[in-house]
Protein backbone atom coordinates (compact mmCIF):
# COMPACT_ATOMS: atom_id res chain seq x y z
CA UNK A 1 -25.24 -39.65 -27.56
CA UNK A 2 -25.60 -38.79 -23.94
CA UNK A 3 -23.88 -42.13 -23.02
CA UNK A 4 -20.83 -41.07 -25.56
CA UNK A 5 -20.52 -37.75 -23.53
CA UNK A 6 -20.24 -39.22 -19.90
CA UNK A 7 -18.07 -41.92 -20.77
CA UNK A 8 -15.36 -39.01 -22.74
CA UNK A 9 -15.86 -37.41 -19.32
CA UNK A 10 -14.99 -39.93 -17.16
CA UNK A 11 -11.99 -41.13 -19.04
CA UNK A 12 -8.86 -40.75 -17.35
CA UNK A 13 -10.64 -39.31 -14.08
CA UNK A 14 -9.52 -42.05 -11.35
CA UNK A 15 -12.35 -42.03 -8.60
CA UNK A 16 -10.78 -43.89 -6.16
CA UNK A 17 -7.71 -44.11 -4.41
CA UNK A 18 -5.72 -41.87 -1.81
CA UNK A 19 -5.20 -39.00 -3.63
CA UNK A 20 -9.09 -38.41 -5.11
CA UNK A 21 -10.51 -35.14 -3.68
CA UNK A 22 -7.67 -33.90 -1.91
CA UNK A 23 -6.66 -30.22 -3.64
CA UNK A 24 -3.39 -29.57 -3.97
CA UNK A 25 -1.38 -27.04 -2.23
CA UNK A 26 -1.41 -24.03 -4.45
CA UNK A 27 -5.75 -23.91 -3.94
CA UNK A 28 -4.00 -23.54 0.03
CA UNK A 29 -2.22 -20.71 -1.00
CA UNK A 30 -4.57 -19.32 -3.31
CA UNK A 31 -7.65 -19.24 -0.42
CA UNK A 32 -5.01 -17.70 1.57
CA UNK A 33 -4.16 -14.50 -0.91
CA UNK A 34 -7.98 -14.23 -1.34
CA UNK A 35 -8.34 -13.96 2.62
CA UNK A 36 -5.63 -11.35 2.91
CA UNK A 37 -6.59 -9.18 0.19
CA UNK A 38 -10.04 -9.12 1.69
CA UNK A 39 -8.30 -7.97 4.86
CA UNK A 40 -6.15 -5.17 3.34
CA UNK A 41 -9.62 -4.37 1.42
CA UNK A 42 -11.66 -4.15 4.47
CA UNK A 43 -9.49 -1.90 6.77
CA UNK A 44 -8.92 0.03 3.31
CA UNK A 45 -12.66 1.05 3.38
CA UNK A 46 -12.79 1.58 6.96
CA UNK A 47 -10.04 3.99 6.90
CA UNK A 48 -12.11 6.19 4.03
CA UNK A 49 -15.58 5.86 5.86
CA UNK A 50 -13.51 7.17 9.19
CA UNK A 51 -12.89 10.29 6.96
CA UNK A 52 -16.67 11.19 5.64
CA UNK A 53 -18.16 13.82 7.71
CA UNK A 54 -21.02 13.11 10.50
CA UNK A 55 -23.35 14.57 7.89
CA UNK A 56 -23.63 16.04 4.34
CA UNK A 57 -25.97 18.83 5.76
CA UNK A 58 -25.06 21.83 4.48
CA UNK A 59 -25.17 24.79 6.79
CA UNK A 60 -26.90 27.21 4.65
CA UNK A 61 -29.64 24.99 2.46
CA UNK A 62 -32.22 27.55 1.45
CA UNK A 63 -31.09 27.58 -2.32
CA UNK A 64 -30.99 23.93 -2.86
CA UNK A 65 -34.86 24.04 -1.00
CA UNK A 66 -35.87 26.20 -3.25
CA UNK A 67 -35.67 23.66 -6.48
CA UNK A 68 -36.27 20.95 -4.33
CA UNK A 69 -39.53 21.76 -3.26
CA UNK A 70 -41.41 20.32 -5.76
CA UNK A 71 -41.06 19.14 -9.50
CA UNK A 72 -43.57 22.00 -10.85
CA UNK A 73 -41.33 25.00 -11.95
CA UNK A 74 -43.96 27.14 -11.86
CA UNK A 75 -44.63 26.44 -8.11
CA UNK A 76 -41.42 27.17 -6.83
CA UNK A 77 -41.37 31.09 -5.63
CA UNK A 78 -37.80 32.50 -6.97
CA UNK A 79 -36.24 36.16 -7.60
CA UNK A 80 -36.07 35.49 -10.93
CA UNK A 81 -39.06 36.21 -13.21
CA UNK A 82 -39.77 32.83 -15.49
């Protein structure tokens, strides 16, 4: 069976000659598409990271420290009575 399969795979494949492994000239032109939309893509993403702030500190944390302080509830000291 396995010799059936190889030879239906090699039919009509010509191994030799000039033109065997040479890709044509639209795999040129694709490579070249992919290369310039990795380009536009790139300088995309470095105009939006030139835009993020130096730091997502905020200026006044205390309320998000207050839940963050630990995952018991009951340990967290709030206004609010529980």
């Amino acid at each position: 069976m396995a010799e059936g399969a190889t030879f239906l795979a090699q039919n009509g494949v010509e191994t030799t000659g000039p033109e065997f492994g040479k890709a044509p000239p639209v795999a040129a032109a694709i490579i070249l598409l992919l290369a310039v939309g990795l380009f536009l893509l790139i300088r995309s993403m470095n105009k939006h990271l030139a835009n993020l702030p130096e730091t997502f500190e905020r200026e006044h944390p205390e309320p998000d420290q207050a839940v963050d302080e630990g995952t018991d509830r009951s340990a967290v000291e709030t206004d609010q009575p529980q």
